[in-house]
N, C-alpha and C. Protein backbone atom coordinates (compact mmCIF):
# COMPACT_ATOMS: atom_id res chain seq x y z
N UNK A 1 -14.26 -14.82 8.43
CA UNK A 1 -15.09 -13.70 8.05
C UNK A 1 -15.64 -13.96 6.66
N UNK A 2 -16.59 -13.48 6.31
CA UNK A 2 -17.28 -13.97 5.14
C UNK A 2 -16.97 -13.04 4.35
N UNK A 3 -17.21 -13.30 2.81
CA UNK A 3 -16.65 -12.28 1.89
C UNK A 3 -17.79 -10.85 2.34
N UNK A 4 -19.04 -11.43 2.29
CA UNK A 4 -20.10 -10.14 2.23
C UNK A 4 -19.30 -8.96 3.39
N UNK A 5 -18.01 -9.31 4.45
CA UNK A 5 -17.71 -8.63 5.27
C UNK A 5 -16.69 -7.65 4.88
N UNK A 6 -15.92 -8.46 3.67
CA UNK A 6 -14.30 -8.24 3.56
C UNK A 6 -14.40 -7.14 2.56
N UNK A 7 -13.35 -6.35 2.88
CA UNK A 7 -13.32 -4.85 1.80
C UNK A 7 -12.45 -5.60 0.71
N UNK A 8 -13.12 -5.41 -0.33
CA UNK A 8 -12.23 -5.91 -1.52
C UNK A 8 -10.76 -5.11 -1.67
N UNK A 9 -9.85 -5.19 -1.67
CA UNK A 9 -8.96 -4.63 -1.63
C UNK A 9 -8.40 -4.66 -3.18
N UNK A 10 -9.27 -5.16 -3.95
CA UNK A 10 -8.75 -4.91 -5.55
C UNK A 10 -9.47 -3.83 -5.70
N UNK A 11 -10.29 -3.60 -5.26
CA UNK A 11 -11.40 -2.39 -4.91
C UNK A 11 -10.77 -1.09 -4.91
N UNK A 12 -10.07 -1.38 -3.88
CA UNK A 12 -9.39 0.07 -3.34
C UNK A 12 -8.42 0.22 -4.19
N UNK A 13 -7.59 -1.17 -5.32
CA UNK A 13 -6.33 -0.87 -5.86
C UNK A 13 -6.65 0.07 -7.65
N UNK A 14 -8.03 -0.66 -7.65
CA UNK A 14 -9.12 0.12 -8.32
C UNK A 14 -9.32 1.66 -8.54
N UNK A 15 -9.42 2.28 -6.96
CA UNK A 15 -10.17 3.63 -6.71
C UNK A 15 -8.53 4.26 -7.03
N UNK A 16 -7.54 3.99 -6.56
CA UNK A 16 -6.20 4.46 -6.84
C UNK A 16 -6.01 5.01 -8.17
N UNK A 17 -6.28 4.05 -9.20
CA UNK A 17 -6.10 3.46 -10.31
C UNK A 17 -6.34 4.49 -11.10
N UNK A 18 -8.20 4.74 -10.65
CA UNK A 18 -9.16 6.07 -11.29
C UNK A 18 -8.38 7.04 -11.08
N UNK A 19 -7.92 7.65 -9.50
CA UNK A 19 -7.91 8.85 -8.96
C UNK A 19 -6.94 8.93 -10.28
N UNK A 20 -5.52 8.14 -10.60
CA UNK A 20 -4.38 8.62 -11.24
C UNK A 20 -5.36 9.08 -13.17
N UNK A 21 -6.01 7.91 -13.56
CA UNK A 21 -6.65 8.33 -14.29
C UNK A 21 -7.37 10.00 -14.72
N UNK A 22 -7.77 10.00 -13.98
CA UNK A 22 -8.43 11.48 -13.43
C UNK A 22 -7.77 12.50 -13.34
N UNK A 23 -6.59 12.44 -12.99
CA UNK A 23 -5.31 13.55 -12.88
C UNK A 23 -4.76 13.41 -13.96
N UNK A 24 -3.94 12.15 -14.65
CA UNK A 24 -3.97 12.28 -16.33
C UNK A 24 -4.94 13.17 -17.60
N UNK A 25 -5.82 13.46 -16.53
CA UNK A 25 -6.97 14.17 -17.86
C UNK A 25 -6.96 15.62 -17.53
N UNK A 26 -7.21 15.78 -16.27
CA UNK A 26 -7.17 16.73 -15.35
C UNK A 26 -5.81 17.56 -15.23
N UNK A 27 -5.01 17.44 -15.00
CA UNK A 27 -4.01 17.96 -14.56
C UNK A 27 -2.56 17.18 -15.01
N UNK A 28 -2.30 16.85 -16.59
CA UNK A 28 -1.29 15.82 -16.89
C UNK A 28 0.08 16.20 -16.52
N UNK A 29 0.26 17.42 -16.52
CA UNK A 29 1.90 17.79 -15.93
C UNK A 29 2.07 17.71 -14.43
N UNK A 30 0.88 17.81 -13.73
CA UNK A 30 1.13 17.65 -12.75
C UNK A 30 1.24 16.07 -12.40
N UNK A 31 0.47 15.34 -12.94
CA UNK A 31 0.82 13.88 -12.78
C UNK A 31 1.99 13.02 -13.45
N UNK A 32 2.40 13.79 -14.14
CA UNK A 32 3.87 13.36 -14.80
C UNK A 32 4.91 14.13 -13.42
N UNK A 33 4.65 15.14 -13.06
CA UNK A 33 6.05 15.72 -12.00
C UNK A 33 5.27 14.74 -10.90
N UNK A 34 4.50 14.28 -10.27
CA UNK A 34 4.49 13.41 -9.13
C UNK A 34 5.22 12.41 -9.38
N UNK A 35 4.60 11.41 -10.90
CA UNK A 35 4.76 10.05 -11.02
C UNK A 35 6.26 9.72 -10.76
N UNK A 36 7.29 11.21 -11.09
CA UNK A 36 8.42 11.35 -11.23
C UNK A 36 9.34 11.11 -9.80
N UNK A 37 8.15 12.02 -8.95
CA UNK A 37 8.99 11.91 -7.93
C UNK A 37 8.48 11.14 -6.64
N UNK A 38 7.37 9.99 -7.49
CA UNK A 38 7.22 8.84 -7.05
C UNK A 38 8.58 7.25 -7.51
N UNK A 39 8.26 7.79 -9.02
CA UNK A 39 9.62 6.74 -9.22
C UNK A 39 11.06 7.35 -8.53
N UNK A 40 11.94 8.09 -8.51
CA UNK A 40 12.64 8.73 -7.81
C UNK A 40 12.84 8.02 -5.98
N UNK A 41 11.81 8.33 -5.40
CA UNK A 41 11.47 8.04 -4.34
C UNK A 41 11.73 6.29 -3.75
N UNK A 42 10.82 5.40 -4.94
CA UNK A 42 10.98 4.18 -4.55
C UNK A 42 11.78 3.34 -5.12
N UNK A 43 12.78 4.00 -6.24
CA UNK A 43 13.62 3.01 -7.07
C UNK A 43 14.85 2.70 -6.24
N UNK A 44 15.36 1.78 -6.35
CA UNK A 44 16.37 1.08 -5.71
C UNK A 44 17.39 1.86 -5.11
N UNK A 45 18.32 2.04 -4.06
CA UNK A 45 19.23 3.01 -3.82
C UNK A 45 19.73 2.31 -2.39
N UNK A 46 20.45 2.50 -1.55
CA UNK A 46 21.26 2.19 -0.25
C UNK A 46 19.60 0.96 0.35
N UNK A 47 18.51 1.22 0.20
CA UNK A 47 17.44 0.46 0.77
C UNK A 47 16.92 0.06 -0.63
N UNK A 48 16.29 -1.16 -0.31
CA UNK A 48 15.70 -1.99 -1.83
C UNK A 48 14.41 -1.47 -1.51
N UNK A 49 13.79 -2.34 -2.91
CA UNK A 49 12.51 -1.71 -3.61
C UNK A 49 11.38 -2.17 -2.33
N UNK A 50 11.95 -3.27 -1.91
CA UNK A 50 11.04 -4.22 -1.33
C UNK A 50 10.96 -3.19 0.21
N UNK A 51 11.83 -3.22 0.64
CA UNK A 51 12.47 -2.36 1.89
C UNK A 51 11.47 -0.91 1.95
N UNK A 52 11.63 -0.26 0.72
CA UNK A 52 10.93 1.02 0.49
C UNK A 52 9.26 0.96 0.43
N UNK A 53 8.99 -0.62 -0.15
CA UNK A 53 7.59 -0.77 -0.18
C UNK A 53 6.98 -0.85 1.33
N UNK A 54 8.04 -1.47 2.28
CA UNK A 54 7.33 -1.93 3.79
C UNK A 54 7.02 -0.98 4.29
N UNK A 55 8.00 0.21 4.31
CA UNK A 55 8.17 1.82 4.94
C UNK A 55 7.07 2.33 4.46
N UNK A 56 6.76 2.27 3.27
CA UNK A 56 5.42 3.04 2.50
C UNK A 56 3.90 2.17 2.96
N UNK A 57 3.93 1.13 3.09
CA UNK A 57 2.94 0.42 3.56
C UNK A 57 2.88 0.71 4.90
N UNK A 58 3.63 0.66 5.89
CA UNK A 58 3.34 1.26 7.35
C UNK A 58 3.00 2.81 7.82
N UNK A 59 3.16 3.80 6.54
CA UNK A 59 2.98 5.37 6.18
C UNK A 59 1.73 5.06 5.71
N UNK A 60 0.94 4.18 4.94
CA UNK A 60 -0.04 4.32 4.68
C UNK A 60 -1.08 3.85 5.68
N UNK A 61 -0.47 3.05 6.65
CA UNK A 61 -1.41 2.65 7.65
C UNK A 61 -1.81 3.34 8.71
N UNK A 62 -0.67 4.06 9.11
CA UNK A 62 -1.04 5.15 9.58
C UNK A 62 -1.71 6.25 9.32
N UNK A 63 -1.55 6.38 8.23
CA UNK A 63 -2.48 7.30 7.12
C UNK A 63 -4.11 7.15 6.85
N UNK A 64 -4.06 5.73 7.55
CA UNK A 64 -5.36 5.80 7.34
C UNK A 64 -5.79 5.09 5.71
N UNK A 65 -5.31 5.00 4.80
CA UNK A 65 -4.99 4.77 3.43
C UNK A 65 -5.69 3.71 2.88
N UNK A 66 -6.72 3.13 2.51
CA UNK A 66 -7.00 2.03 1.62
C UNK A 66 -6.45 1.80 0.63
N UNK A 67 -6.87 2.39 -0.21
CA UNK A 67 -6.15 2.51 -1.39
C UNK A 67 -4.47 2.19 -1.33
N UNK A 68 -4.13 3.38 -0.39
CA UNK A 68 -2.56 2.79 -0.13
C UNK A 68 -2.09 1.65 0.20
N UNK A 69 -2.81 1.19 0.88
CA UNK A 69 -2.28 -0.10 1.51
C UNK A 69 -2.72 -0.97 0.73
N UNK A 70 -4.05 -1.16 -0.56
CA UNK A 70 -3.83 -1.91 -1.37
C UNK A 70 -2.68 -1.82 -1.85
N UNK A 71 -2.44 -0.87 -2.64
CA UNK A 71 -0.80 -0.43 -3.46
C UNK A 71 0.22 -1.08 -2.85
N UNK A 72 0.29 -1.10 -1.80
CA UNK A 72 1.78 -1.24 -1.50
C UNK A 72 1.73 -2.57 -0.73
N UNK A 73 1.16 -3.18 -0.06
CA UNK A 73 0.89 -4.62 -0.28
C UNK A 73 1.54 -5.47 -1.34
N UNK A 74 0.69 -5.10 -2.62
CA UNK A 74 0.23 -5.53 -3.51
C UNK A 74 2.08 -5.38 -4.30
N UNK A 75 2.47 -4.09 -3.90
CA UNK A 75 3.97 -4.01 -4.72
C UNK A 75 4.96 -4.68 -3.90
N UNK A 76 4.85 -4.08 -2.46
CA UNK A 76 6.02 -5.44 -1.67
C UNK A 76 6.09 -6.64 -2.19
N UNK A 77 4.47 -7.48 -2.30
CA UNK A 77 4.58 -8.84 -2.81
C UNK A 77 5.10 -9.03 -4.15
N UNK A 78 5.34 -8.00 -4.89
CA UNK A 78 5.57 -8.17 -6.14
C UNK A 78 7.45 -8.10 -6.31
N UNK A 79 7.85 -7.53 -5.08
CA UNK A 79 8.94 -7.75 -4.76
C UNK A 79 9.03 -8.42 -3.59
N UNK A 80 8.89 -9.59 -3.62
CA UNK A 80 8.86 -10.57 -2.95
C UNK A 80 9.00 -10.70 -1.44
N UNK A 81 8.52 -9.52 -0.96
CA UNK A 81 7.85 -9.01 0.63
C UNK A 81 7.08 -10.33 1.00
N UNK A 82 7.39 -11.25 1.90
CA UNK A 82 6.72 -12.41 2.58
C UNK A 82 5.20 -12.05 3.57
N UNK A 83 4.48 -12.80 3.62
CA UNK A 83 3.47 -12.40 4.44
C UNK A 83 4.18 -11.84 5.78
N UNK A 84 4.87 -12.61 6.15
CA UNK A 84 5.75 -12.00 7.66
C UNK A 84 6.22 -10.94 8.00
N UNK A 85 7.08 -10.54 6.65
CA UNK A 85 7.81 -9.32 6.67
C UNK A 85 6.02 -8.13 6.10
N UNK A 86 5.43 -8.61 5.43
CA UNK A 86 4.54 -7.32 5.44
C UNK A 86 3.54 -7.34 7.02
N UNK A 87 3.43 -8.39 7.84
CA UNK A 87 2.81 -8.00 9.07
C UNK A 87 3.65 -7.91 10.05
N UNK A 88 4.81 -7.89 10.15
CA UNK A 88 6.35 -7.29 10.98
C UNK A 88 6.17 -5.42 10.48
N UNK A 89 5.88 -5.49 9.19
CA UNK A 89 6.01 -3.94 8.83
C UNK A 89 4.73 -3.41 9.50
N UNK A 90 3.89 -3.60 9.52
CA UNK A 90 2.34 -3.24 10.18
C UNK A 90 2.60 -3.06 11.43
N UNK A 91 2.95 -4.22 12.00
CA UNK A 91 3.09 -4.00 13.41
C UNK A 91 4.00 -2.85 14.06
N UNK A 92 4.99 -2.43 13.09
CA UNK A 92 5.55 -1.14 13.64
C UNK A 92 4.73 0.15 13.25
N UNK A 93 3.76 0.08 12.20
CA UNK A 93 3.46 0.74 12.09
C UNK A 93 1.71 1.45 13.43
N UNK A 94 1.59 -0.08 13.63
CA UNK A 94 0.57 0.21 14.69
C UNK A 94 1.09 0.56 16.03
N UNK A 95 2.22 0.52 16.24
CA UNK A 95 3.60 0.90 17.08
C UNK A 95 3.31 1.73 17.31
N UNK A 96 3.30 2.61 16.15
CA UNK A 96 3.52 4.25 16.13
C UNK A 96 2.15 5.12 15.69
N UNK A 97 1.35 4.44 15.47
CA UNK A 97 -0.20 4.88 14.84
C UNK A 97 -1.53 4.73 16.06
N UNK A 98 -0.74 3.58 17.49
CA UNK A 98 -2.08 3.32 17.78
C UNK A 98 -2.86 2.46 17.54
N UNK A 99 -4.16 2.71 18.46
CA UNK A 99 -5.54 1.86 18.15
C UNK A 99 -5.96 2.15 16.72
N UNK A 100 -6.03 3.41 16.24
CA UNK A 100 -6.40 3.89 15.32
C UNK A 100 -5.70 3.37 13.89
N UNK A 101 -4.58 3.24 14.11
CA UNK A 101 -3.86 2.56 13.01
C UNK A 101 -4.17 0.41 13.40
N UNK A 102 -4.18 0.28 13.88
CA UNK A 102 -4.96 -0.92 14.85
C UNK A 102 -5.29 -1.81 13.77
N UNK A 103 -6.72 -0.97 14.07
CA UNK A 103 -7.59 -1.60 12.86
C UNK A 103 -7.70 -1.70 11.70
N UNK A 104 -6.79 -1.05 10.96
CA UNK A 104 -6.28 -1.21 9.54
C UNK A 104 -5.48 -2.61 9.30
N UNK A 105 -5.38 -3.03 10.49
CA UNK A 105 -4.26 -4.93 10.43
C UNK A 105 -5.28 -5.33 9.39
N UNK A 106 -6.76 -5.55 9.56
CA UNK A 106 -7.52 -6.04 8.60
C UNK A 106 -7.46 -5.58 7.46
N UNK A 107 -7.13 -5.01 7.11
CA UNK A 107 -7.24 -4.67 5.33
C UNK A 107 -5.80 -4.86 5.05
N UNK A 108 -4.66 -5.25 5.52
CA UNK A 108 -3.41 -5.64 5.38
C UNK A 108 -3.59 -6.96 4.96
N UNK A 109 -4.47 -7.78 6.37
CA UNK A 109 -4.24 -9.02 6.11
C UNK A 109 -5.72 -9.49 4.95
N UNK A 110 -6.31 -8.46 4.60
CA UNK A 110 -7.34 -8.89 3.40
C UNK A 110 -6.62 -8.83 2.28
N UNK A 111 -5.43 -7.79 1.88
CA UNK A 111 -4.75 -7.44 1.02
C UNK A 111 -3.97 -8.88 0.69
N UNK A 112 -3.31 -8.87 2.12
CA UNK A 112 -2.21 -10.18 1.44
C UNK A 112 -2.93 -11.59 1.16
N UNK A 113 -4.07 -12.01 1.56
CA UNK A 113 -5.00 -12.51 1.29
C UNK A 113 -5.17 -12.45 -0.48
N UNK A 114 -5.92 -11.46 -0.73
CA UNK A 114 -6.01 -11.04 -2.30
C UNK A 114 -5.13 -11.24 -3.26
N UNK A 115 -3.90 -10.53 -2.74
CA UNK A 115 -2.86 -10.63 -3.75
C UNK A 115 -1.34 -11.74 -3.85
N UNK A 116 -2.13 -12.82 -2.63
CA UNK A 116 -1.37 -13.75 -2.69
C UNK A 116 0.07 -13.99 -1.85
N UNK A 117 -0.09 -13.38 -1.03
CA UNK A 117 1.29 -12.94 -0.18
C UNK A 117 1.84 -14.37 0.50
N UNK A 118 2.70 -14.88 0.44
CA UNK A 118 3.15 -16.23 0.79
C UNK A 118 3.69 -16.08 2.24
């Protein structure tokens, strides 16, 4: 597929980036009690970071999520989520999502593409 095709997925890790920006200006207590019970949520506990990133990446695929699924791509690999294990996580998630969740495989595999997923 040619780039002129491919959704940049730094793109979307981008539009994320703003939205939080935007709520920092906008609404800062409220983005401090999320961020909170975002860290909360994915920090290490009985399931690892990496573990929590796959679960959140297959919630976002179903979700429909660009942005998300840049994110969490992008953080599995950073906890050393293998290309395998992030399209093992997809695939359950298209399990349970459908055709509709389907077609989001492509922006998974543009993601790990992007951000280097081994």
């Amino acid at each position: 597929m040619s780039d002129a095709k491919k959704t940049k997925m730094r793109d979307m890790f981008k539009e994320l980036d703003e939205a939080f920006e935007m709520m920092a200006r906008t609404a800062p207590d409220y983005l401090r009690d999320f961020m909170g019970y975002l860290d909360s949520a994915e920090r290490k506990g009985v399931l690892s970071e990496k573990t929590k990133e796959l679960i959140s990446l297959a919630i976002a695929i179903t979700s429909h999520c660009l942005p998300c699924i840049a994110f969490h791509v992008s953080n599995a690999i950073d906890y050393e989520a293998t290309r395998q294990e992030i399209l093992e996580a997809s695939e359950v998630a298209v399990l349970m999502g459908g055709s509709p969740a389907f077609v989001y495989l492509k922006y998974v595999l543009d993601a790990c593409e992007e951000f280097g997923a081994k």
